[in-house]
Protein backbone atom coordinates (compact mmCIF):
# COMPACT_ATOMS: atom_id res chain seq x y z
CA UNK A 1 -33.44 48.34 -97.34
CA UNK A 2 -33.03 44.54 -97.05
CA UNK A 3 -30.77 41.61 -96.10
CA UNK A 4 -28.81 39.55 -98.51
CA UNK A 5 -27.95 36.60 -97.49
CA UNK A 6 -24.86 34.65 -98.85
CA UNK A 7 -24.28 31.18 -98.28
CA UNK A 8 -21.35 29.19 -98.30
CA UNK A 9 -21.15 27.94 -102.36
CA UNK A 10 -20.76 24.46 -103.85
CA UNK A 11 -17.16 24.67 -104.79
CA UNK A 12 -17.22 21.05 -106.90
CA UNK A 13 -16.08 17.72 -106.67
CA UNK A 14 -18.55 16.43 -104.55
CA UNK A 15 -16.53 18.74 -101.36
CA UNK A 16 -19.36 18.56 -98.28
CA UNK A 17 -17.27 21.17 -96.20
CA UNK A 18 -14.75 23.92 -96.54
CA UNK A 19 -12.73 25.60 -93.92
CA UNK A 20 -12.63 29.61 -93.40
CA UNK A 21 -9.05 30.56 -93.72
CA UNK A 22 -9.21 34.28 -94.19
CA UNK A 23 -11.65 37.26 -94.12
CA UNK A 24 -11.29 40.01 -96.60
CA UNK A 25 -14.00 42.92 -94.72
CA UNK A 26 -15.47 43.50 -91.60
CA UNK A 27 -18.61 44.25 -90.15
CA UNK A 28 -19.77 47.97 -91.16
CA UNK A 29 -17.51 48.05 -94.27
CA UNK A 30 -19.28 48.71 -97.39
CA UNK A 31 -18.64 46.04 -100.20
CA UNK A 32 -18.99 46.40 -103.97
CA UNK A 33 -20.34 43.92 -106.33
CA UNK A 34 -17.50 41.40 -107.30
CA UNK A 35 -15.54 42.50 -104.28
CA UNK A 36 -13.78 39.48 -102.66
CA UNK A 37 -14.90 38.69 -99.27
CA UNK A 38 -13.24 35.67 -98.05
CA UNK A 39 -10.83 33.15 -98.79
CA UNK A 40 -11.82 29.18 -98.00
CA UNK A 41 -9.89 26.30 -99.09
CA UNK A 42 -10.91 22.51 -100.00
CA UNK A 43 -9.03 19.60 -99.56
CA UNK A 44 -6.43 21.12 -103.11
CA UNK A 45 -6.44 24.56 -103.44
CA UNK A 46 -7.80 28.07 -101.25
CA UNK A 47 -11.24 29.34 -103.48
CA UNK A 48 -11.99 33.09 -103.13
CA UNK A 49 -15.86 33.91 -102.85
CA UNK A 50 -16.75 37.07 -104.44
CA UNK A 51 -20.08 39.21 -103.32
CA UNK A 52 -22.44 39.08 -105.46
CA UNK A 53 -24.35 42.16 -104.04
CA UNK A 54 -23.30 45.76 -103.66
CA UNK A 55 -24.24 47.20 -99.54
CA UNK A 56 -23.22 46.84 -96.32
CA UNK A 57 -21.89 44.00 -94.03
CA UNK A 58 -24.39 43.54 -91.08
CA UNK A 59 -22.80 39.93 -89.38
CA UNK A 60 -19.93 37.23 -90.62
CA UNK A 61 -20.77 33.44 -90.57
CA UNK A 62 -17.86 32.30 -88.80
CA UNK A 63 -14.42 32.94 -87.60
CA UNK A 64 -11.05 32.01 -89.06
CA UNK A 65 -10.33 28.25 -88.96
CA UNK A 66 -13.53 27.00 -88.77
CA UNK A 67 -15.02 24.24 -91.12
CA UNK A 68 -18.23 25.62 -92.32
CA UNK A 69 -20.76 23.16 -94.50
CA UNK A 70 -21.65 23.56 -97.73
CA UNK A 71 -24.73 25.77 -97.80
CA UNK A 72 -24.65 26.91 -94.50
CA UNK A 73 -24.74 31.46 -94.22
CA UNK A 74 -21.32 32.47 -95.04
CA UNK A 75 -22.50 36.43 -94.60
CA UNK A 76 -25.11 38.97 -94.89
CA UNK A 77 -25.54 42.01 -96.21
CA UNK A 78 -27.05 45.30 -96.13
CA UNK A 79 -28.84 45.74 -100.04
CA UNK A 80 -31.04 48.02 -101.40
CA UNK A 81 -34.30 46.58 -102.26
CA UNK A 82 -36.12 43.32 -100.04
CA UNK A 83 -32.86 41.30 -99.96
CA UNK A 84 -33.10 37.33 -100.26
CA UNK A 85 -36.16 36.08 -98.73
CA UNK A 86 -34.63 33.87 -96.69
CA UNK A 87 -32.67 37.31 -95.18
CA UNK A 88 -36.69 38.82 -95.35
CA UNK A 89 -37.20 36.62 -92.71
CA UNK A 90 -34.80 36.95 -90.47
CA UNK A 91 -34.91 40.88 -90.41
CA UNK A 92 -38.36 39.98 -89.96
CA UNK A 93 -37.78 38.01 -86.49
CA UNK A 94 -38.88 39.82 -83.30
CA UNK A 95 -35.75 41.11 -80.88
CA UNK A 96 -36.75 38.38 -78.46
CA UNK A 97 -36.08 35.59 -80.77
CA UNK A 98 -33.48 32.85 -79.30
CA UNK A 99 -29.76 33.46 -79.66
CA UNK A 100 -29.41 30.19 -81.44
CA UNK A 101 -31.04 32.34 -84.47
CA UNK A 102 -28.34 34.74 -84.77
CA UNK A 103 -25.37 33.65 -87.21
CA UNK A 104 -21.83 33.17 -85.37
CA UNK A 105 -20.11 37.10 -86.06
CA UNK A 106 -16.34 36.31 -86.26
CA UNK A 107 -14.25 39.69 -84.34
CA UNK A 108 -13.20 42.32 -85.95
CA UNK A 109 -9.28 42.71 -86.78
CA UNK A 110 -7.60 44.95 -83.94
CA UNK A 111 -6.36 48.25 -85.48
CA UNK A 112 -3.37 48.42 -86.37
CA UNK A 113 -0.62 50.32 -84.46
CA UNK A 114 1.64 52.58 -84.92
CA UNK A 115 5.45 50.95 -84.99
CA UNK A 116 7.63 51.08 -82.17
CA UNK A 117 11.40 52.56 -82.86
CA UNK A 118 12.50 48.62 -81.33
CA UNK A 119 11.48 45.11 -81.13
CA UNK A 120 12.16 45.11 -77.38
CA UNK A 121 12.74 48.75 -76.39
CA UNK A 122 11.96 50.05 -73.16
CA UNK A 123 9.92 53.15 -73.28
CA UNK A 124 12.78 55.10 -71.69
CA UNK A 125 14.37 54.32 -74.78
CA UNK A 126 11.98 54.82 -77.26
CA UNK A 127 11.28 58.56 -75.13
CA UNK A 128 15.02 59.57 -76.19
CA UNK A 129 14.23 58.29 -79.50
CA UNK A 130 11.65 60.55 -79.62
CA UNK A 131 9.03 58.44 -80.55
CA UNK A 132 5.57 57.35 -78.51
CA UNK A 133 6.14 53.63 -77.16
CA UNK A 134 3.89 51.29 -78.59
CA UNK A 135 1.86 49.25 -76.37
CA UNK A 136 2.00 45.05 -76.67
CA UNK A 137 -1.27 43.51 -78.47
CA UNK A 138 -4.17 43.36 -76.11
CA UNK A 139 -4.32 39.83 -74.46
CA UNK A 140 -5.57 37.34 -76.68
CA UNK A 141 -4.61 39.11 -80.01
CA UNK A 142 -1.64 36.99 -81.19
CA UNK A 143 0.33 38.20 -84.18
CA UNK A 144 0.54 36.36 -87.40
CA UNK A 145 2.44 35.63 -89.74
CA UNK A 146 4.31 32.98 -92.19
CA UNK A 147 7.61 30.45 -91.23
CA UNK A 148 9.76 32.64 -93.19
CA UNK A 149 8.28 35.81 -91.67
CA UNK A 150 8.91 34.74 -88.37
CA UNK A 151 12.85 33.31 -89.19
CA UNK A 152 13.31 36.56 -90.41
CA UNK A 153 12.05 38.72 -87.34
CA UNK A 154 13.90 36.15 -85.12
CA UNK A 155 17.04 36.95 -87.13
CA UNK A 156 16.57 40.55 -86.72
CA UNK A 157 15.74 40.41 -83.95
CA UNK A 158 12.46 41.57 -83.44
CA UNK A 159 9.26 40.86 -81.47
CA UNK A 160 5.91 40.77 -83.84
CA UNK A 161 3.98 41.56 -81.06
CA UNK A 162 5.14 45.27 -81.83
CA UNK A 163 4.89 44.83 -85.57
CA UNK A 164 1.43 46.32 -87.55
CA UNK A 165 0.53 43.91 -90.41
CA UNK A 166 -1.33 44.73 -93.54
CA UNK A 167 -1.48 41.77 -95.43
CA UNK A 168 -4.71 39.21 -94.99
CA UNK A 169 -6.43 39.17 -91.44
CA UNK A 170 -4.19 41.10 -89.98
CA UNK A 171 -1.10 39.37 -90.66
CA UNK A 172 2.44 40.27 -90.91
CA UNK A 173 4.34 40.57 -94.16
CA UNK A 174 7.66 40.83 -95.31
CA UNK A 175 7.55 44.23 -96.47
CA UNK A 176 5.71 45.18 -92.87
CA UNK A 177 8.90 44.04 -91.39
CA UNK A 178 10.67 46.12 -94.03
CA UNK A 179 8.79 49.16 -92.81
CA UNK A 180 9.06 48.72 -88.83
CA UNK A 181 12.87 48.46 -89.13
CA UNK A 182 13.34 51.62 -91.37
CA UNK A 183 11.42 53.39 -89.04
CA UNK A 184 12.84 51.90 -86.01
CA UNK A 185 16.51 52.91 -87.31
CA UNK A 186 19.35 53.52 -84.41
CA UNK A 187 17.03 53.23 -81.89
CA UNK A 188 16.45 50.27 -82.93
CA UNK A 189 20.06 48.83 -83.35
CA UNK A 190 20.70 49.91 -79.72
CA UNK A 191 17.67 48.44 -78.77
CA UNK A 192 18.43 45.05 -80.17
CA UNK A 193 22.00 45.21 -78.59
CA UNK A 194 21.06 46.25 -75.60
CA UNK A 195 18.24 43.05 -75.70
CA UNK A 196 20.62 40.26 -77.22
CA UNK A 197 20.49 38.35 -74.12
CA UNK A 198 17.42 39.16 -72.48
CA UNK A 199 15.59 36.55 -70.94
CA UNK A 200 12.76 35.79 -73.49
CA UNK A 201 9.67 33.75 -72.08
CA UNK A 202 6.90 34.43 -74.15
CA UNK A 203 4.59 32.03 -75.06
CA UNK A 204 2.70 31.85 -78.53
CA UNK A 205 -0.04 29.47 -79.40
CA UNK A 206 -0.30 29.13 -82.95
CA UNK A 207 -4.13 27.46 -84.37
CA UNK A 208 -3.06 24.78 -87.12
CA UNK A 209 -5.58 25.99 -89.72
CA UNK A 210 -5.77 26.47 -93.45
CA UNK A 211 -2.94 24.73 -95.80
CA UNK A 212 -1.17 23.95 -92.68
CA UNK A 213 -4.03 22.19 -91.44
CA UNK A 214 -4.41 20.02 -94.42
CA UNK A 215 -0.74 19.49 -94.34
CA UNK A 216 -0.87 18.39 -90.99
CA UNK A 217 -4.38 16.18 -91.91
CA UNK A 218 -3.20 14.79 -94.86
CA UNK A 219 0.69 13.72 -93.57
CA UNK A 220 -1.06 11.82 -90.45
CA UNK A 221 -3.20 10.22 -92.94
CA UNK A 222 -0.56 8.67 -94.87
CA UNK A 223 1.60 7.69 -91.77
CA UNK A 224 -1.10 6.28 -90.20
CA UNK A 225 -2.58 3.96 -93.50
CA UNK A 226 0.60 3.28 -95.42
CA UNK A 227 3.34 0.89 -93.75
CA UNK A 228 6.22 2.66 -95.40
CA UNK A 229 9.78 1.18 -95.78
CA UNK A 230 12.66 3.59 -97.34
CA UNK A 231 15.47 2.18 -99.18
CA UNK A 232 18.55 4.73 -99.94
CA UNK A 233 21.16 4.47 -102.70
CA UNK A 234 24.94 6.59 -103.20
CA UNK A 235 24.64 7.93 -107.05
CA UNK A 236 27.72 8.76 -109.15
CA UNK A 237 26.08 11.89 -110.85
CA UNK A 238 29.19 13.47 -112.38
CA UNK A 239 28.53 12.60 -115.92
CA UNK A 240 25.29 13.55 -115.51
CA UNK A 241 26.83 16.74 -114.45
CA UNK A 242 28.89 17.23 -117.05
CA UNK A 243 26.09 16.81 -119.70
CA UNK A 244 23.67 19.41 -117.98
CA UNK A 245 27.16 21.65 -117.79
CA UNK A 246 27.47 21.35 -121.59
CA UNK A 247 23.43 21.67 -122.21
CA UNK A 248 23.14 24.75 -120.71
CA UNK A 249 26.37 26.22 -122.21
CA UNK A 250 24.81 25.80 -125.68
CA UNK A 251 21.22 25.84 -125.40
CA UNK A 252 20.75 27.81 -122.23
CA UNK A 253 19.83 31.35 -122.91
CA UNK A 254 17.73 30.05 -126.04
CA UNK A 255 16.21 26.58 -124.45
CA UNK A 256 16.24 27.46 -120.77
CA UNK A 257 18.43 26.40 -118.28
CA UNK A 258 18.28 22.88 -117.08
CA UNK A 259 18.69 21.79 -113.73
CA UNK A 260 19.26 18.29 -112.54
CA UNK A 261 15.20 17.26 -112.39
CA UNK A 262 14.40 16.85 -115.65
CA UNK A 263 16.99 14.00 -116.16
CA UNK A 264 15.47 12.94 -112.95
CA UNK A 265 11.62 12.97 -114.47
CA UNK A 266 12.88 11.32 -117.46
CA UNK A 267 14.74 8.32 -115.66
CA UNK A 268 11.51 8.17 -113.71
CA UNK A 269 9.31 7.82 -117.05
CA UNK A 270 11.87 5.32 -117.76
CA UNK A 271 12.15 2.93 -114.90
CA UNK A 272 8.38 2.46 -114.44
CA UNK A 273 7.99 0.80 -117.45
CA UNK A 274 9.90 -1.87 -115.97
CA UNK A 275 7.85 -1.91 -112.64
CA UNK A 276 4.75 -0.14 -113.07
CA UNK A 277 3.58 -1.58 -109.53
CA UNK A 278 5.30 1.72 -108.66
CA UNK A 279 3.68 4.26 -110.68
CA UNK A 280 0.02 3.49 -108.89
CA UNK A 281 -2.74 4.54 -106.30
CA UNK A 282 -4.00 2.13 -103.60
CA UNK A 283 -7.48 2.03 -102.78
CA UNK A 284 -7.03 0.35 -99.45
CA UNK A 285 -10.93 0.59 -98.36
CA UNK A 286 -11.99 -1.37 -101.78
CA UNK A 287 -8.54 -2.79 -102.01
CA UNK A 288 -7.87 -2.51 -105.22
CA UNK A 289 -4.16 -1.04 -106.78
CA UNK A 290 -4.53 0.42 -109.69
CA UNK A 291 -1.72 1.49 -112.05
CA UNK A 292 -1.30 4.02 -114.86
CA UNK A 293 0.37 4.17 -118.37
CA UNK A 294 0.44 7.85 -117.46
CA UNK A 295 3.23 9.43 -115.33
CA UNK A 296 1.43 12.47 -113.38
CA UNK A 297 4.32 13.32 -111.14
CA UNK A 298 3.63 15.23 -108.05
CA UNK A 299 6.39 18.03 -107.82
CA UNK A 300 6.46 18.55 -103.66
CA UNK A 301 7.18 22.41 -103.52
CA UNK A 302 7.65 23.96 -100.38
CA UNK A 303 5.57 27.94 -100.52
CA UNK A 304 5.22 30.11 -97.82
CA UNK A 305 2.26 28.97 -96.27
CA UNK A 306 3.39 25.11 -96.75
CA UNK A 307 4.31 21.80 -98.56
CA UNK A 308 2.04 21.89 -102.05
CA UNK A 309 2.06 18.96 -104.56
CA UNK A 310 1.57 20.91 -107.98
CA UNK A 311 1.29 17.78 -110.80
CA UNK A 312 3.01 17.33 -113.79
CA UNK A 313 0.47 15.50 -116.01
CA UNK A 314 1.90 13.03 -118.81
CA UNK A 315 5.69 13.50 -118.04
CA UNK A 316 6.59 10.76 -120.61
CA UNK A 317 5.38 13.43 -123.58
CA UNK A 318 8.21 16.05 -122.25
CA UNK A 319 11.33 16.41 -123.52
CA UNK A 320 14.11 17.96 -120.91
CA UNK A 321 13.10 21.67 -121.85
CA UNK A 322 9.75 21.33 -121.84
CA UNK A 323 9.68 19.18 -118.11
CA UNK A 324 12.16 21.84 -117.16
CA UNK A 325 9.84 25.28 -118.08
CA UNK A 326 6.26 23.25 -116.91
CA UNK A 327 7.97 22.24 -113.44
CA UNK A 328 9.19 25.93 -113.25
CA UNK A 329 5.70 26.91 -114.48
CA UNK A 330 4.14 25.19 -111.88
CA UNK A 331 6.18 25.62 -108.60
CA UNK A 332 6.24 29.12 -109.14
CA UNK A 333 2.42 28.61 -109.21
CA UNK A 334 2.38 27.43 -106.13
CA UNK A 335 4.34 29.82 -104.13
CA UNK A 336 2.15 32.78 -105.32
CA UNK A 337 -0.99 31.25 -104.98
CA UNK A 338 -2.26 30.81 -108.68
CA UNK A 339 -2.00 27.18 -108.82
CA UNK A 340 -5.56 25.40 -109.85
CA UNK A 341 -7.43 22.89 -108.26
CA UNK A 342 -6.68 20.36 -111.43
CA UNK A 343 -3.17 21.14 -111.14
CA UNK A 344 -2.70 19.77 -107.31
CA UNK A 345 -4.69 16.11 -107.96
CA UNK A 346 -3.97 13.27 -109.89
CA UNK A 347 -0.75 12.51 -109.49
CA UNK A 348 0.78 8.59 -109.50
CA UNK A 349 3.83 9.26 -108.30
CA UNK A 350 5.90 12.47 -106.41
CA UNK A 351 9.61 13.51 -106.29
CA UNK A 352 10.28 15.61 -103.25
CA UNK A 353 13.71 17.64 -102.74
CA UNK A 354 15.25 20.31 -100.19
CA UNK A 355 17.62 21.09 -102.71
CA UNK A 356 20.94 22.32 -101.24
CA UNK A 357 19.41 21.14 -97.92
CA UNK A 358 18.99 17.85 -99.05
CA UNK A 359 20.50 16.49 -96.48
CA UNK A 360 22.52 12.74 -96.71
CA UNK A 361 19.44 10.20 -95.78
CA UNK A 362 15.90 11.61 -95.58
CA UNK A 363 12.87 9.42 -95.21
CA UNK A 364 9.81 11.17 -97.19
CA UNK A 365 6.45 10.62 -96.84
CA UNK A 366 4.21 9.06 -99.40
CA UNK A 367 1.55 11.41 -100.66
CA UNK A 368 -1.23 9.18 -100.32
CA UNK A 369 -3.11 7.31 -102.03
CA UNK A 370 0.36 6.55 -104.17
CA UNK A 371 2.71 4.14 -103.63
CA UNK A 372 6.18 5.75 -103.65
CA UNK A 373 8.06 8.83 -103.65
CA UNK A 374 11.50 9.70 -104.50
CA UNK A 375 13.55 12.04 -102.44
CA UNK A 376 16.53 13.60 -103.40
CA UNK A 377 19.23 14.30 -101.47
CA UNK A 378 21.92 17.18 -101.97
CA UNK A 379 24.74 16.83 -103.98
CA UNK A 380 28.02 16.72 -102.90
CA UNK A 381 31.80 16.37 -104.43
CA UNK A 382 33.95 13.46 -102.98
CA UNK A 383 36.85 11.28 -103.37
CA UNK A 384 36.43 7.70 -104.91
CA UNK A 385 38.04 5.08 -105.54
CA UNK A 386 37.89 4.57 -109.19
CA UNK A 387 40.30 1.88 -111.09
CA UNK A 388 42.60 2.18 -108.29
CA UNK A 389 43.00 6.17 -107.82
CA UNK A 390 41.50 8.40 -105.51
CA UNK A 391 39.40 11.17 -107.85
CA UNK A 392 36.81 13.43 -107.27
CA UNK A 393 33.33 12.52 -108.07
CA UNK A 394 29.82 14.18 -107.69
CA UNK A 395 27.64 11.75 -105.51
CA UNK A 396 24.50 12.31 -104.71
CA UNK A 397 21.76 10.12 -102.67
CA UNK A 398 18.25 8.93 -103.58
CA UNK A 399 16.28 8.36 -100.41
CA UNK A 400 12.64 6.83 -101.93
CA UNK A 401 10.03 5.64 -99.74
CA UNK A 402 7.52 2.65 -100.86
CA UNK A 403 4.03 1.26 -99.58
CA UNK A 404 5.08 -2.09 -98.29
CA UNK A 405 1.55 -3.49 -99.30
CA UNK A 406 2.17 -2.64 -102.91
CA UNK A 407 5.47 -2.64 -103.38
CA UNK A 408 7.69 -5.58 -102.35
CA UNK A 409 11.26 -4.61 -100.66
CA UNK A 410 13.28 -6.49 -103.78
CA UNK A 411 10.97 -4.19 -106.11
CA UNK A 412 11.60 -1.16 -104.78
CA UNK A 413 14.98 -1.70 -104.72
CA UNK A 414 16.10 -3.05 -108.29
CA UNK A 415 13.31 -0.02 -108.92
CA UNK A 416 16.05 2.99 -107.65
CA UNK A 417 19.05 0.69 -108.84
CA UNK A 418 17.38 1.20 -112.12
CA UNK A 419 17.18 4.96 -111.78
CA UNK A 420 20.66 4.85 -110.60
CA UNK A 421 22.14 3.33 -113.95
CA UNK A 422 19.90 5.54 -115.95
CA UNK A 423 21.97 8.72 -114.21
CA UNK A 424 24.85 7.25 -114.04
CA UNK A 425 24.93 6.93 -117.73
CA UNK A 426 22.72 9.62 -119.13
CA UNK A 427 22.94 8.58 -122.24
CA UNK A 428 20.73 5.59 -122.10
CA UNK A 429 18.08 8.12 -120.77
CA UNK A 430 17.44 8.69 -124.57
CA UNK A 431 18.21 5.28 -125.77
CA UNK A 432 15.24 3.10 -126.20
């Protein structure tokens, strides 16, 4: 038998460093060739790295969160055969060699437990539910899961300390909530009622790692290098309205539906011809703006795990279907995971949106190195004052944010006036 030794791979692009966001096996488990063994992620996208071996775990290079180098032992394994001769060596080592010799092992998952009949049942009631009580997680072993997993359990209210999870290290999924409250049943219900008002003073520290980490990295990065200044305007969108009404009525089930964006990406294509100071990346360490022809918009898409920036490359060749089934293409990309690499870099320019909690004002964040970003606010239906009489009239707000070292505060206003009488009238945004 020998030791193969697998180190951490080049993933491209020049990348030095990757961090360890997720282990796929364990020491002792038996891996086949192919057989994914971790997930690490660069400054775009999460890489998996595959085994290239068939054997047996013997140690893990690191735990989860840590930023490993290029190179450095990612994992070994048990082979058939004499193993990688670097491994030769080390199996070779006497059992007095220093502990600075040994690779970092990262511990094992806890086992999972069996579900309790309640989020916060007292064993006297899970006894009368007839069902074992399940014990808290040992100190230390913090459950995990996703924002949306965790607004959901808080809405059912129940604990994750008592929920198993199956999904990636050990964390807990949707459908593991699904499980623990079928099981859980009455019991449960009573439980919960019984608990509504409990005093709750549990404490949960949370490590920032993976995408939320580079979230966190990349949004400090831009507040802290780009003096931003947001400017907001009140859009009349009603005829704009109307026209996607009557698009979709006729071309909808054979076309696609359209929703307001695509006018959006196509006012944007428009408007930077006129001040293409806007549509640029600033290199503030060589100082040097430069500015692009091309519109690769950054669509900001909010996933499970986080914020993600798929890019829409050369949005001036799209017509409204086309911007409408790529933007679809790509957001739903993002949320499960099979975005690229080349499809989250490159962009010149980002609209952001929280859709129907859009909010009146917001004040987004440039994705740096651009210059700008458009948010949009939601839509709502008010009364205006229009030759005289009070009528109802879709309004919406565009809340754009500019790099004050770029972009001068007259620019990037007359830039979202311009957008503004491009939605207003929709028709000029196929009039050239």
């Amino acid at each position: 038998m020998g030791i193969h030794t697998i180190k951490m791979p080049d993933i491209g692009e020049g990348i030095a460093e990757v961090e360890l966001v997720a282990w796929h096996v364990k020491v002792g488990d038996s891996v086949t060739e192919d057989q994914i063994l971790a997930d690490v992620m660069t400054d775009k996208a999460t890489v998996e790295i595959p085994s290239p071996v068939a054997g047996k775990v013997l140690t893990l290079g690191g735990a989860v969160g840590q930023v490993m180098a290029v190179g450095s032992d990612l994992i070994q394994i048990e082979v058939e055969g004499t193993g990688t001769p670097a491994a030769k060596a080390v199996a070779a080592a006497p059992a007095s060699a220093s502990k600075a010799a040994t690779p970092t092992v990262a511990a094992e998952p806890a086992p999972v437990r069996a579900a309790a009949p309640a989020a916060t049942a007292p064993p006297s009631a899970q006894r009368e539910a007839g069902v074992a009580p399940v014990h808290a997680r040992a100190s230390g072993d913090k459950p995990i899961a996703s924002p949306a997993v965790r607004r959901r359990a808080w809405d059912l209210g129940i604990e994750l300390q008592f929920v198993p999870g199956t999904g990636t290290a050990g964390s807990i999924t949707h459908l593991d909530l699904d499980l623990y409250a079928s099981r859980a049943g009455q019991a449960a219900s009573v439980a919960q009622a019984d608990q509504r008002y409990a005093e709750r003073s549990a404490e949960e520290p949370i490590p920032v790692i993976g995408l939320r980490r580079k979230i966190a990295q990349k949004m400090q990065e831009a507040k802290r290098r780009i003096p931003h200044f947001t400017y907001v305007e009140e859009i009349d969108v009603t005829e704009l309205e109307a026209l996607r009404t009557r698009l979709n009525a006729k071309h909808g089930e054979a076309r696609g539906r359209l929703t307001l964006l695509p006018f959006l990406v196509r006012a944007v294509v428009l408007a930077v011809r006129e001040f293409p100071q806007v549509n640029a990346r600033y290199d503030d360490e060589g100082a040097v703006v430069t500015r692009y022809a091309a519109v690769h918009l950054g669509v900001a898409t909010q996933t499970e795990g986080g914020l993600m920036v798929p890019v829409l490359r050369h949005a001036e060749t799209h017509d409204l279907w086309a911007c409408a089934a790529e933007v679809l293409r790509l957001s739903e990309g993002a949320r499960s995971g099979k975005v690229t690499r080349e499809e989250l870099g490159g962009s010149t320019i980002t609209i952001t949106s929280l859709g129907a909690l859009g909010g009146i004002v917001s004040t987004p964040v440039i994705n740096h190195p651009e210059v700008a970003i458009i948010g949009v606010n939601r839509m709502v239906e008010r009364p205006m004052i229009r030759n005289g009489a009070v009528v109802a009239r879709q309004m919406m707000n565009l809340s754009s944010s500019f790099d004050h070292r770029v972009v001068d505060g007259m620019h990037g206003a007359q830039f979202v006036q311009l957008l503004r009488g491009y939605l207003e009238c929709p028709a000029t945004l196929f009039v050239e």
